[in-house]
C-alpha atoms as a PDB file:
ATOM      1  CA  UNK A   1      77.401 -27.436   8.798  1.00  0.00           C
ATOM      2  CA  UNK A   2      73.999 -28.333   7.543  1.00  0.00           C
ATOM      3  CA  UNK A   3      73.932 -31.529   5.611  1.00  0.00           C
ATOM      4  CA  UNK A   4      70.550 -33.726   4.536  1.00  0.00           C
ATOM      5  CA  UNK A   5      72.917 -37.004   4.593  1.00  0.00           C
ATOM      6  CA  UNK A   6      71.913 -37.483   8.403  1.00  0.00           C
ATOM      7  CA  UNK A   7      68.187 -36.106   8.217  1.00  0.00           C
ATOM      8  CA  UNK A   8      66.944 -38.393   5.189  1.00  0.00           C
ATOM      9  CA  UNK A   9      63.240 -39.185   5.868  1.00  0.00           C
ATOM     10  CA  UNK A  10      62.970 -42.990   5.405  1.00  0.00           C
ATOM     11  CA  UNK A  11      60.280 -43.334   3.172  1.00  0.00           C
ATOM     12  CA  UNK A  12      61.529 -46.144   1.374  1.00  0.00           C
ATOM     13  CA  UNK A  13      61.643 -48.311   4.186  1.00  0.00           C
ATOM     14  CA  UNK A  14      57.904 -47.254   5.189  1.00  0.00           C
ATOM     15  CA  UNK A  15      56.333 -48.410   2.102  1.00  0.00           C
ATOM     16  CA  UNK A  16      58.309 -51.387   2.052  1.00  0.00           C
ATOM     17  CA  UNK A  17      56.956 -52.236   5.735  1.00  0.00           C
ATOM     18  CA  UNK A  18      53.571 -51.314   4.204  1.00  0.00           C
ATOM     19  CA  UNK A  19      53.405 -53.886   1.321  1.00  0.00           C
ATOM     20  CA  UNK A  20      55.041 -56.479   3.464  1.00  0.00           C
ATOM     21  CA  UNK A  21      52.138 -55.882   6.390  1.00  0.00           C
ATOM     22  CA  UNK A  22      49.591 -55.552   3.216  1.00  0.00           C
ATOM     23  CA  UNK A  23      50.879 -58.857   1.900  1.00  0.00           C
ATOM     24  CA  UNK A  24      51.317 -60.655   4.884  1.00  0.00           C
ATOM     25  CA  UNK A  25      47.531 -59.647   6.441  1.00  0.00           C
ATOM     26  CA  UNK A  26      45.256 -58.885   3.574  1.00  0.00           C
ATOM     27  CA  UNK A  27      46.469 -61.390   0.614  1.00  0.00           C
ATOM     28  CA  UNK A  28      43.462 -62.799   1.085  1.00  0.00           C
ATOM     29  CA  UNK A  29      41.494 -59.556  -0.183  1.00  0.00           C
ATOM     30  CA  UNK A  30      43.784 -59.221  -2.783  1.00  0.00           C
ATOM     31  CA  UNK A  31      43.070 -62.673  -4.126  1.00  0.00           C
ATOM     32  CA  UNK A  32      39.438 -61.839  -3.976  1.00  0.00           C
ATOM     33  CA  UNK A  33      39.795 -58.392  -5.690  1.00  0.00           C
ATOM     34  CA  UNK A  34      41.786 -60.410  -8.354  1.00  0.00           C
ATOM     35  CA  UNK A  35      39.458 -62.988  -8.857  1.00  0.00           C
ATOM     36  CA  UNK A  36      37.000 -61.561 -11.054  1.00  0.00           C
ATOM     37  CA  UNK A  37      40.332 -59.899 -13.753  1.00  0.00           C
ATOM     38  CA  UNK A  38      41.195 -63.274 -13.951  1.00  0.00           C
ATOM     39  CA  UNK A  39      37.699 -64.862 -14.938  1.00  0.00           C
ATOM     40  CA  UNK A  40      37.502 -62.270 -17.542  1.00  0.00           C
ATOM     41  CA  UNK A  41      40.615 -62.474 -19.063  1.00  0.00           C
ATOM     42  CA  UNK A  42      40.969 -66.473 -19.169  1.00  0.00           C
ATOM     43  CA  UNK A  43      36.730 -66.199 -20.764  1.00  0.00           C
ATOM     44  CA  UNK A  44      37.655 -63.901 -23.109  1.00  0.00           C
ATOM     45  CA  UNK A  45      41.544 -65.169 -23.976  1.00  0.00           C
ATOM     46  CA  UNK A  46      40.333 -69.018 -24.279  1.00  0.00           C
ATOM     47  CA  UNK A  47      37.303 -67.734 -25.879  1.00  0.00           C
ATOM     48  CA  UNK A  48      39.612 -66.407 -28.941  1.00  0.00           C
ATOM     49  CA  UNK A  49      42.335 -68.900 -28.820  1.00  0.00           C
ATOM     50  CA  UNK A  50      39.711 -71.275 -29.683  1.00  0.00           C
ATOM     51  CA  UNK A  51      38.078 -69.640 -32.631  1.00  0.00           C
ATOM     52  CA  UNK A  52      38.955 -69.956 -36.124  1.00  0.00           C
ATOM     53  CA  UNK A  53      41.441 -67.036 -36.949  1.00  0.00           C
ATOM     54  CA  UNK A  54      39.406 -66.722 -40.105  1.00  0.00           C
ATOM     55  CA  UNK A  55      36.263 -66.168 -38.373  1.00  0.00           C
ATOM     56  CA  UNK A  56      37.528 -63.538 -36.189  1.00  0.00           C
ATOM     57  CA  UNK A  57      39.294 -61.781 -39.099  1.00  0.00           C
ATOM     58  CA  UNK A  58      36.224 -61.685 -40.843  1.00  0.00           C
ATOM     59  CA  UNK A  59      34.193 -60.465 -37.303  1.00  0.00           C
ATOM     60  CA  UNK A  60      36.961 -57.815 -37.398  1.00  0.00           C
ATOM     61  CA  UNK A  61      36.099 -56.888 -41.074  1.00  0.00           C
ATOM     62  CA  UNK A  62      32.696 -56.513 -40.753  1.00  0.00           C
ATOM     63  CA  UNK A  63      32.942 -54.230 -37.419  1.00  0.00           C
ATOM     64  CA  UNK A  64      35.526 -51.981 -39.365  1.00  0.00           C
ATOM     65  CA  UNK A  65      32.751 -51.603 -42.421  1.00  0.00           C
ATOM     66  CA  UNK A  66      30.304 -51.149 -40.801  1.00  0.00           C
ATOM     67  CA  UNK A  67      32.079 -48.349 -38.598  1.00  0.00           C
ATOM     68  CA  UNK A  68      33.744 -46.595 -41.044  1.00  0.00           C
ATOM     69  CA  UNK A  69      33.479 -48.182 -44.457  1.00  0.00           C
ATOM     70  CA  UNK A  70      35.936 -50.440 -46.969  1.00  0.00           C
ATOM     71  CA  UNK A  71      39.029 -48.274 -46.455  1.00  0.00           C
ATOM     72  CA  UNK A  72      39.380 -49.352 -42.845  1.00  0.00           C
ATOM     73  CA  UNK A  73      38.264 -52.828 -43.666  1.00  0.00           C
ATOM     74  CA  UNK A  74      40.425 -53.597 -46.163  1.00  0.00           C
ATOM     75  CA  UNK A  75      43.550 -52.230 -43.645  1.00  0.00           C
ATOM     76  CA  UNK A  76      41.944 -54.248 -40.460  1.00  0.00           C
ATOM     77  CA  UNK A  77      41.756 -57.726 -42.973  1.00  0.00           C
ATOM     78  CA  UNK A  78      45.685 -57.024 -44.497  1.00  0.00           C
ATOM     79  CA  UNK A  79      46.579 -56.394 -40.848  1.00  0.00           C
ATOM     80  CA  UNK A  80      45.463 -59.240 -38.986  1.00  0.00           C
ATOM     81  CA  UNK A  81      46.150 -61.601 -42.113  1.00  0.00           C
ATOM     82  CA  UNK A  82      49.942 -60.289 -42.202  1.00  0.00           C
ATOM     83  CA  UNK A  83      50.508 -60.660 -38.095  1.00  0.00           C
ATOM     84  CA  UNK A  84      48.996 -64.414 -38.261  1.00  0.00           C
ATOM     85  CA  UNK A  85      51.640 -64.392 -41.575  1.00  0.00           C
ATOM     86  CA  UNK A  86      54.463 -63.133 -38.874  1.00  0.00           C
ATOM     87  CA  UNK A  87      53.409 -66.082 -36.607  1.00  0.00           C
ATOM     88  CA  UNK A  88      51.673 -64.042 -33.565  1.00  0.00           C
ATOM     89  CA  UNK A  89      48.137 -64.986 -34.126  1.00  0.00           C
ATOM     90  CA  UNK A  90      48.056 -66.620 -30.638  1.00  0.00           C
ATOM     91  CA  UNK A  91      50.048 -63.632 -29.101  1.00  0.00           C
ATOM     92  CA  UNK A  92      47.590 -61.078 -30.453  1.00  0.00           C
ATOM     93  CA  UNK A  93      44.655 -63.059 -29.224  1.00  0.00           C
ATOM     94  CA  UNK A  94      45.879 -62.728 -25.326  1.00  0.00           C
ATOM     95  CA  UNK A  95      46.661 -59.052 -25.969  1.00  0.00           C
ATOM     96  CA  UNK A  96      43.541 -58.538 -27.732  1.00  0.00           C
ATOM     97  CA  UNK A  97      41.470 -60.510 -24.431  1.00  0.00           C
ATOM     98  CA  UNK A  98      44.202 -58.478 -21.945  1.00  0.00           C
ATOM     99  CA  UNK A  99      43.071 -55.139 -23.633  1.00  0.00           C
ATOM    100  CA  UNK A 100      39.180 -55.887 -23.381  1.00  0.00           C
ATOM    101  CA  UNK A 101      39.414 -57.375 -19.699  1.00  0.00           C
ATOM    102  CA  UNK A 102      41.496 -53.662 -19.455  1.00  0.00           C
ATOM    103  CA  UNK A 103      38.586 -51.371 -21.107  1.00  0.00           C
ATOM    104  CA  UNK A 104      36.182 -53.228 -18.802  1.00  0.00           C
ATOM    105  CA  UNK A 105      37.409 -52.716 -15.774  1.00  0.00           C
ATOM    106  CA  UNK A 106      37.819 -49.198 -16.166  1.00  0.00           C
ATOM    107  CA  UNK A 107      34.603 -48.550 -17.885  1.00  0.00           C
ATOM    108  CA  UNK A 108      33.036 -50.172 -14.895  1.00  0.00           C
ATOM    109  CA  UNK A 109      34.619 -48.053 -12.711  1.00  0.00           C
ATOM    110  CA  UNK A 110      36.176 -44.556 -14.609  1.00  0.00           C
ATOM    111  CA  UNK A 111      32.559 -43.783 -16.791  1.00  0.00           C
ATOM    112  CA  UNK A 112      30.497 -43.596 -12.755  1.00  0.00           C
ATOM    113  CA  UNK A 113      34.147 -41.690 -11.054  1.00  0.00           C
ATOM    114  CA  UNK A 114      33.690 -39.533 -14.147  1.00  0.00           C
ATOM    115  CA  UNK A 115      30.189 -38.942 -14.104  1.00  0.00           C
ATOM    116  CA  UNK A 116      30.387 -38.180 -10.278  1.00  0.00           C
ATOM    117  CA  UNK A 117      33.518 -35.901 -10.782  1.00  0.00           C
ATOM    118  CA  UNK A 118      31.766 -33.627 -13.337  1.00  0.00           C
ATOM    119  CA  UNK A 119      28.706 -33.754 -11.617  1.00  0.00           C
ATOM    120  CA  UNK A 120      30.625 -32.338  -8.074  1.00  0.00           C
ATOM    121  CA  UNK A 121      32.963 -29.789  -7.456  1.00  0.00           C
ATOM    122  CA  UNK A 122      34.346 -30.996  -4.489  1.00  0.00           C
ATOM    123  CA  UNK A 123      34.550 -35.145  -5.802  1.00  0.00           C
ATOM    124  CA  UNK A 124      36.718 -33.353  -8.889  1.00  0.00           C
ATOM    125  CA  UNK A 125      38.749 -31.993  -6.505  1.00  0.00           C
ATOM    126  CA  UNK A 126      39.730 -35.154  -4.129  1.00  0.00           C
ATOM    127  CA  UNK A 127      40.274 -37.220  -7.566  1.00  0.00           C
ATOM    128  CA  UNK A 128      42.481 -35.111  -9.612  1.00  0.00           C
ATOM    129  CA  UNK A 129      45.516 -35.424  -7.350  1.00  0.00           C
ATOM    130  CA  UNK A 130      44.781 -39.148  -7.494  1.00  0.00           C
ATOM    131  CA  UNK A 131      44.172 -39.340 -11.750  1.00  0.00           C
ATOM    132  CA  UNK A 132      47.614 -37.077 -12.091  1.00  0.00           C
ATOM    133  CA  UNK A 133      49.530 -39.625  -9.438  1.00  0.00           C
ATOM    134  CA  UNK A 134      48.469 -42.745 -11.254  1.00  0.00           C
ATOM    135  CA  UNK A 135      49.318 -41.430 -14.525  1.00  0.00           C
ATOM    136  CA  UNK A 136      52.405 -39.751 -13.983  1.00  0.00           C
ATOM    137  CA  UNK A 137      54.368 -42.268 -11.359  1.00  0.00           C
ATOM    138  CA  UNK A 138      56.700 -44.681 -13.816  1.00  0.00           C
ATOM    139  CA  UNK A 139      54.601 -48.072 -14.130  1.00  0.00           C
ATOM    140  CA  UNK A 140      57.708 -49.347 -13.162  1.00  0.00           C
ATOM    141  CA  UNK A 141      57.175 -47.892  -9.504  1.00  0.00           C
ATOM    142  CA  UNK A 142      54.334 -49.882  -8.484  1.00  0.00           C
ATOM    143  CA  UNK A 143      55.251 -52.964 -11.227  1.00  0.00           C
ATOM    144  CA  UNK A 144      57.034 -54.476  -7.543  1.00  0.00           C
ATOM    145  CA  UNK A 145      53.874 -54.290  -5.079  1.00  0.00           C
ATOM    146  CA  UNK A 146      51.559 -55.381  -7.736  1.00  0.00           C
ATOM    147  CA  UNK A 147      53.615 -58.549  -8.571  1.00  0.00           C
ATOM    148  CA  UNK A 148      54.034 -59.347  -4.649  1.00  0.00           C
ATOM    149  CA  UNK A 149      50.181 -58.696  -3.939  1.00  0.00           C
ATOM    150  CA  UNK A 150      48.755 -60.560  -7.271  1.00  0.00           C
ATOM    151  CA  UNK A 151      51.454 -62.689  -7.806  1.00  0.00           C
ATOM    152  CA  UNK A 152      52.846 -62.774 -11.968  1.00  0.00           C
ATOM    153  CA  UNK A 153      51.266 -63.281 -14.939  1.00  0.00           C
ATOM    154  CA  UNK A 154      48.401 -62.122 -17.557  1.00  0.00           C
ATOM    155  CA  UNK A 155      46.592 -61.469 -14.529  1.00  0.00           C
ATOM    156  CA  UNK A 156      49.037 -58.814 -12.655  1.00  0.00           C
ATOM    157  CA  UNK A 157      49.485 -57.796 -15.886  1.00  0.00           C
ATOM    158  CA  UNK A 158      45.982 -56.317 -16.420  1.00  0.00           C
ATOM    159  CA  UNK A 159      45.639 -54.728 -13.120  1.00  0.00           C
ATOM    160  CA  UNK A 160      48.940 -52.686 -13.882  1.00  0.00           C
ATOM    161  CA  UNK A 161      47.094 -51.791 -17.430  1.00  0.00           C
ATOM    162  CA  UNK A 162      44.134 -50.831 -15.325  1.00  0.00           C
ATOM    163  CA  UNK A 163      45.953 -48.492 -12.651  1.00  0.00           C
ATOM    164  CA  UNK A 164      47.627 -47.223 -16.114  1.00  0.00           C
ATOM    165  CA  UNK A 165      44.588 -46.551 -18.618  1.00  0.00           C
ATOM    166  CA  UNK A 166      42.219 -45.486 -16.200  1.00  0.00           C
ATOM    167  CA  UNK A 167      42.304 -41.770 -15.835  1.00  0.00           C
ATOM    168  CA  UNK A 168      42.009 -40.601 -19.250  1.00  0.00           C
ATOM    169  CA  UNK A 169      38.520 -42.412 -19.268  1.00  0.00           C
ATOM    170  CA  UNK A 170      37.744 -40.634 -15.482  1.00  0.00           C
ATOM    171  CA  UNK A 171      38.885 -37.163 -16.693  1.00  0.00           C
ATOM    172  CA  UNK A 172      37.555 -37.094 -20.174  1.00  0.00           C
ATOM    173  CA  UNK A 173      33.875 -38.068 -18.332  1.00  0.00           C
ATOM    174  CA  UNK A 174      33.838 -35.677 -16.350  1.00  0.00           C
ATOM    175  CA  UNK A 175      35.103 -32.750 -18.932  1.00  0.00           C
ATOM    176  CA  UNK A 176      31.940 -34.466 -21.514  1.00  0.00           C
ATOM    177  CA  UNK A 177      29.301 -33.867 -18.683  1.00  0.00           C
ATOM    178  CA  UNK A 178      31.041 -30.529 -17.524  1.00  0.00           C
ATOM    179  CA  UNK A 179      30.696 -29.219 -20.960  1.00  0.00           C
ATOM    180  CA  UNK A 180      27.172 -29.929 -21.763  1.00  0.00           C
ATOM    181  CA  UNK A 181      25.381 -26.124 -21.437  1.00  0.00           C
ATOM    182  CA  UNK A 182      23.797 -25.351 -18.476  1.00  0.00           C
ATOM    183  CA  UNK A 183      21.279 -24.007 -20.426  1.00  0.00           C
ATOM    184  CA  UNK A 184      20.050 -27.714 -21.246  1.00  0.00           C
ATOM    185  CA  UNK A 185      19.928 -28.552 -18.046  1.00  0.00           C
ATOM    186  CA  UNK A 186      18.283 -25.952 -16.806  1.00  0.00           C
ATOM    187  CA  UNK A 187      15.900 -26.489 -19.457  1.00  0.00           C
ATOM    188  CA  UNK A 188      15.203 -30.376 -18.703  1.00  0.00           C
ATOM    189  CA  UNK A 189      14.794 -29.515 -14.993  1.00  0.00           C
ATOM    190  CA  UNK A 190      12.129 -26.680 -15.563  1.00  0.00           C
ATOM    191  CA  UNK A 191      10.047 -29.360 -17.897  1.00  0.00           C
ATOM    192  CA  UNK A 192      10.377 -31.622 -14.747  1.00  0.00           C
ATOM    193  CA  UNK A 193      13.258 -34.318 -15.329  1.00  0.00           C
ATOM    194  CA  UNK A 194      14.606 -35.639 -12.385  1.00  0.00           C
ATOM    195  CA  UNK A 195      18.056 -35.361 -11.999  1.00  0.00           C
ATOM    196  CA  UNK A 196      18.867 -39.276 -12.686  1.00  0.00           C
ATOM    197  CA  UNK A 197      16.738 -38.358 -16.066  1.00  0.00           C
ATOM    198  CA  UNK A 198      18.394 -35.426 -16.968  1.00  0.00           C
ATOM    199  CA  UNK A 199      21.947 -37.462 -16.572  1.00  0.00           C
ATOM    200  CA  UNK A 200      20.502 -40.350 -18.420  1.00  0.00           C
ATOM    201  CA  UNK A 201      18.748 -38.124 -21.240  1.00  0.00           C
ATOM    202  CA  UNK A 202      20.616 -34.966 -21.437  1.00  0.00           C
ATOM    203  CA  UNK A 203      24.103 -35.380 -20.074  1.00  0.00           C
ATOM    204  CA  UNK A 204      25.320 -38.611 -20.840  1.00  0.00           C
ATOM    205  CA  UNK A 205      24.248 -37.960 -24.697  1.00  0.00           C
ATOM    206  CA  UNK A 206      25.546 -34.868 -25.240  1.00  0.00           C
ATOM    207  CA  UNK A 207      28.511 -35.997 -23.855  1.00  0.00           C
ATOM    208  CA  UNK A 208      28.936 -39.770 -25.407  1.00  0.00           C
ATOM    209  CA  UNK A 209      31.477 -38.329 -28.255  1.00  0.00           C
ATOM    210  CA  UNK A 210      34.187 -36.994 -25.498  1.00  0.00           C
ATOM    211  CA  UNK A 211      33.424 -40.299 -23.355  1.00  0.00           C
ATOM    212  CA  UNK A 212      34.239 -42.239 -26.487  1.00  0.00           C
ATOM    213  CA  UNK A 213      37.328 -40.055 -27.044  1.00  0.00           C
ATOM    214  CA  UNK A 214      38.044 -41.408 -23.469  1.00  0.00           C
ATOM    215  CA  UNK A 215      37.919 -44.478 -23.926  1.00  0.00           C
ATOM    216  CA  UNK A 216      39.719 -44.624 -27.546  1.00  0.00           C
ATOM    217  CA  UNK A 217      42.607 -43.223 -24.847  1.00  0.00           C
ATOM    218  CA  UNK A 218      42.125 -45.795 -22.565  1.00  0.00           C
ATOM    219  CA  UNK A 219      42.553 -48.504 -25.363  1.00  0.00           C
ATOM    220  CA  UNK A 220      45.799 -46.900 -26.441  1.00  0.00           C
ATOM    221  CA  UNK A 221      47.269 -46.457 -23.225  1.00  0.00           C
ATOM    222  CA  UNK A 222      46.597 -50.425 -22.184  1.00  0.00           C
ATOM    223  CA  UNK A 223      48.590 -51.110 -25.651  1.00  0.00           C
ATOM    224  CA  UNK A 224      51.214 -49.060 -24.460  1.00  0.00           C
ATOM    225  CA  UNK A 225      51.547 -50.871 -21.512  1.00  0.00           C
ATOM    226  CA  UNK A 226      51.853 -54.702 -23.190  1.00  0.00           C
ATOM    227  CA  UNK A 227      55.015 -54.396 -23.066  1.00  0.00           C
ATOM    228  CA  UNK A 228      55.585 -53.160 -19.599  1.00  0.00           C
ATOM    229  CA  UNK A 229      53.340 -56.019 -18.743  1.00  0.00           C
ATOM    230  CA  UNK A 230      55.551 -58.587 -20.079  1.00  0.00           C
ATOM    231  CA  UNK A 231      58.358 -57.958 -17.554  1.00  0.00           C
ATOM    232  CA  UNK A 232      55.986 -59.138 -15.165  1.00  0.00           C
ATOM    233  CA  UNK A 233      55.109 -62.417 -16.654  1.00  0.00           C
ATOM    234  CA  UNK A 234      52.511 -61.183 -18.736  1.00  0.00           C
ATOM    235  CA  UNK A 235      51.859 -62.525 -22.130  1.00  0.00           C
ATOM    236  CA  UNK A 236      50.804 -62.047 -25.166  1.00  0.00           C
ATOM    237  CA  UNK A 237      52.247 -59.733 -27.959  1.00  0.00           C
ATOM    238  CA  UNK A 238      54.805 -57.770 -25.330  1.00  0.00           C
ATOM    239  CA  UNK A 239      56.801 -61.043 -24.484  1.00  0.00           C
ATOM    240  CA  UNK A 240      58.229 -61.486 -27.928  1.00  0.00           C
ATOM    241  CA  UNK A 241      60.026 -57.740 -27.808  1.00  0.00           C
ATOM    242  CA  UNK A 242      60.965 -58.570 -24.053  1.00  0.00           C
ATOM    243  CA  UNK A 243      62.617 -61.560 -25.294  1.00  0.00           C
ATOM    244  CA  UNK A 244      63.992 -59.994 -28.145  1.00  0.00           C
ATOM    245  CA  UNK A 245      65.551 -56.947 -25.875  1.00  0.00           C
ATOM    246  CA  UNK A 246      66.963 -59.748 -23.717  1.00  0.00           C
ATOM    247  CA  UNK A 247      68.292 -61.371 -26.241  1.00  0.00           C
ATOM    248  CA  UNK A 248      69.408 -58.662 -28.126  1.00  0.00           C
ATOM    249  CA  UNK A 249      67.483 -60.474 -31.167  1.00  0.00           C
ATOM    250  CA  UNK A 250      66.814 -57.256 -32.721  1.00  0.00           C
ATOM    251  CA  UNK A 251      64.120 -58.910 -35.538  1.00  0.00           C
ATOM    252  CA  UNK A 252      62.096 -60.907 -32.984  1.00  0.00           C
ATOM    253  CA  UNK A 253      61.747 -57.568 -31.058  1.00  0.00           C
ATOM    254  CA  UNK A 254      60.960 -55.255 -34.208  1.00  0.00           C
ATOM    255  CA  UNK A 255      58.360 -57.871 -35.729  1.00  0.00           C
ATOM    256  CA  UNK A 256      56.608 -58.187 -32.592  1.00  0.00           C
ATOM    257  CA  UNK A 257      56.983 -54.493 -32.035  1.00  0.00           C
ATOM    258  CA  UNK A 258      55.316 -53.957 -35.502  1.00  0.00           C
ATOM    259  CA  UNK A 259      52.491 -56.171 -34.194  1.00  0.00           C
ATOM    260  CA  UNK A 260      51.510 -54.071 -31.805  1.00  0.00           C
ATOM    261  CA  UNK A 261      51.402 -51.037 -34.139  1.00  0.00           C
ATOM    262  CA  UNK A 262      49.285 -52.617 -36.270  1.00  0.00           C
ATOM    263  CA  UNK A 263      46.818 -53.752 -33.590  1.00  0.00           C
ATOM    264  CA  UNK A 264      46.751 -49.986 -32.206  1.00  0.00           C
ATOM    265  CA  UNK A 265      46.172 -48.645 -35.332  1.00  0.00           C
ATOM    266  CA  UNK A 266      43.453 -50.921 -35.987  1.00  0.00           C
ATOM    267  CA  UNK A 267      41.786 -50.483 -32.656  1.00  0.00           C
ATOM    268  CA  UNK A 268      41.760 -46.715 -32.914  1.00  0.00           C
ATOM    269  CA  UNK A 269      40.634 -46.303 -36.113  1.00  0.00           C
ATOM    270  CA  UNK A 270      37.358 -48.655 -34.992  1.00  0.00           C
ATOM    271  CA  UNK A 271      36.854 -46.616 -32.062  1.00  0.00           C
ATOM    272  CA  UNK A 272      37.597 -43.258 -33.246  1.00  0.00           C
ATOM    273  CA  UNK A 273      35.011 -44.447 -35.827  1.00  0.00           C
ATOM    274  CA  UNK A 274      32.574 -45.266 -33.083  1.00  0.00           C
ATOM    275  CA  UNK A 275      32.664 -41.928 -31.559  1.00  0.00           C
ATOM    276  CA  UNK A 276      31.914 -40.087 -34.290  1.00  0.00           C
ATOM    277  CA  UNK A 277      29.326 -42.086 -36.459  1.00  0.00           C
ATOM    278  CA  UNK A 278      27.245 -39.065 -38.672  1.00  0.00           C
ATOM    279  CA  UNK A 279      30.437 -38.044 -40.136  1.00  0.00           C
ATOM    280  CA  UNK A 280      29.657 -40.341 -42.692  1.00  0.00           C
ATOM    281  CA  UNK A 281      26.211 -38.728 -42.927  1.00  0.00           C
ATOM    282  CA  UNK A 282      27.268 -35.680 -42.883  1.00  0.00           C
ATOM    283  CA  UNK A 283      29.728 -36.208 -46.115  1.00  0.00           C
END
């Protein structure tokens, strides 16, 4: 009688022997890749920690008025007043510096990936596969080699954000330059462009909005994962619900739960406000 229980393909014990050879051979590279994260995120997370909260309420203000206008202002200022009120200034500071060192990272690399995916057929092709893998498999899956390549901490913590957030900004590139009209192009090539000028002049422009859409959804998802994050070592606004779930202290986990809300909503409000400045024109 057929049975799979004595034909089980060992896969488990493959990528385990992978990781260990990985670990044991390349740390080094690892360290080096991680290097640069880590300069970044201390800059930027010292950088705040050392400024006035007032001051950077204020900066906050003044981005969301000028952005969108005295409605979003007046939210960002109550916001960021009330979660320095709750007593997770400090918190939201790393998770605001873990966020940016995030958005970075995958600008740097998702906007060119993007750009070269709608650009080419075939490079759209060989990527999707990869986009739907790392934003389908549970961050949990690959939460174990990250830790035992990069060690814990804020650190590990951003490069599982990155792996994370990264596609939407890849995909939503390349669907911006795929859906700027032919026509255009066309157009900008008979007048002579080159094709670096007709990406910088035509392409890119036109498709800014759905780039900034992109990364609004890259913000978001490294938010999403700050909690995720914690379990790793990670600080920051994720550690107080982790502590609360572990302690089942069911207000320490709520408050800094509501935290993070907050912070979303003011993030994506700014953003979404970025990425579609003549609205306010056009009213």
């Amino acid at each position: 009688m057929f049975s799979f229980d004595e034909r089980v393909i060992p896969l488990d014990a493959w990528i385990t022997s992978l990781v260990d050879w990985l670990v044991e051979g390349y740390r080094w590279f690892f360290q080096m890749i991680k290097w640069p994260v880590d300069f970044i995120l201390s800059s930027v997370s010292d950088g705040l920690l050392a400024t006035s909260p007032l001051l950077v309420i204020a900066l906050f203000g003044v981005i969301a008025w000028r952005v969108s206008g005295f409605k979003l202002a007046g939210f960002t200022l109550a916001s960021l007043i009330l979660i320095g009120l709750l007593g997770f200034w400090s918190e939201t500071m790393i998770t605001l510096a873990m966020v940016f060192s995030s958005v970075v990272f995958c600008t740097v690399v998702g906007v060119p990936f993007g750009i070269w995916a709608g650009r080419s057929d075939r490079v759209n092709n060989i990527l999707r596969p990869i986009l739907d893998a790392m934003q389908t498999t549970p961050a949990f899956v690959y939460l174990v080699p990250i830790v035992m390549l990069f060690s814990i901490g804020n650190t590990a913590g951003v490069l599982a954000t990155i792996i994370f957030a990264l596609p939407p900004l890849v995909r939503l590139t390349s669907l911006g330059i795929r859906q700027v009209h032919p026509e255009l192009v066309e157009a900008a090539l008979a007048f002579g462009a080159t094709s670096s000028q007709v990406l910088l002049k035509v392409q890119i422009p036109l498709a800014l909005p759905t780039i900034m859409a992109g990364l609004n959804q890259t913000i978001m998802m490294s938010l999403s994962m700050v909690v995720i994050a914690a379990m790793i070592g990670a600080g920051g606004l994720g550690a107080p619900v982790v502590l609360g779930l572990n302690t089942l202290d069911i207000g320490l986990a709520t408050v800094g739960g509501l935290a993070i809300v907050l912070l979303a909503i003011i993030l994506d409000r700014i953003t979404q406000s970025m990425a579609t400045p003549k609205n306010k024109d056009v009213k």
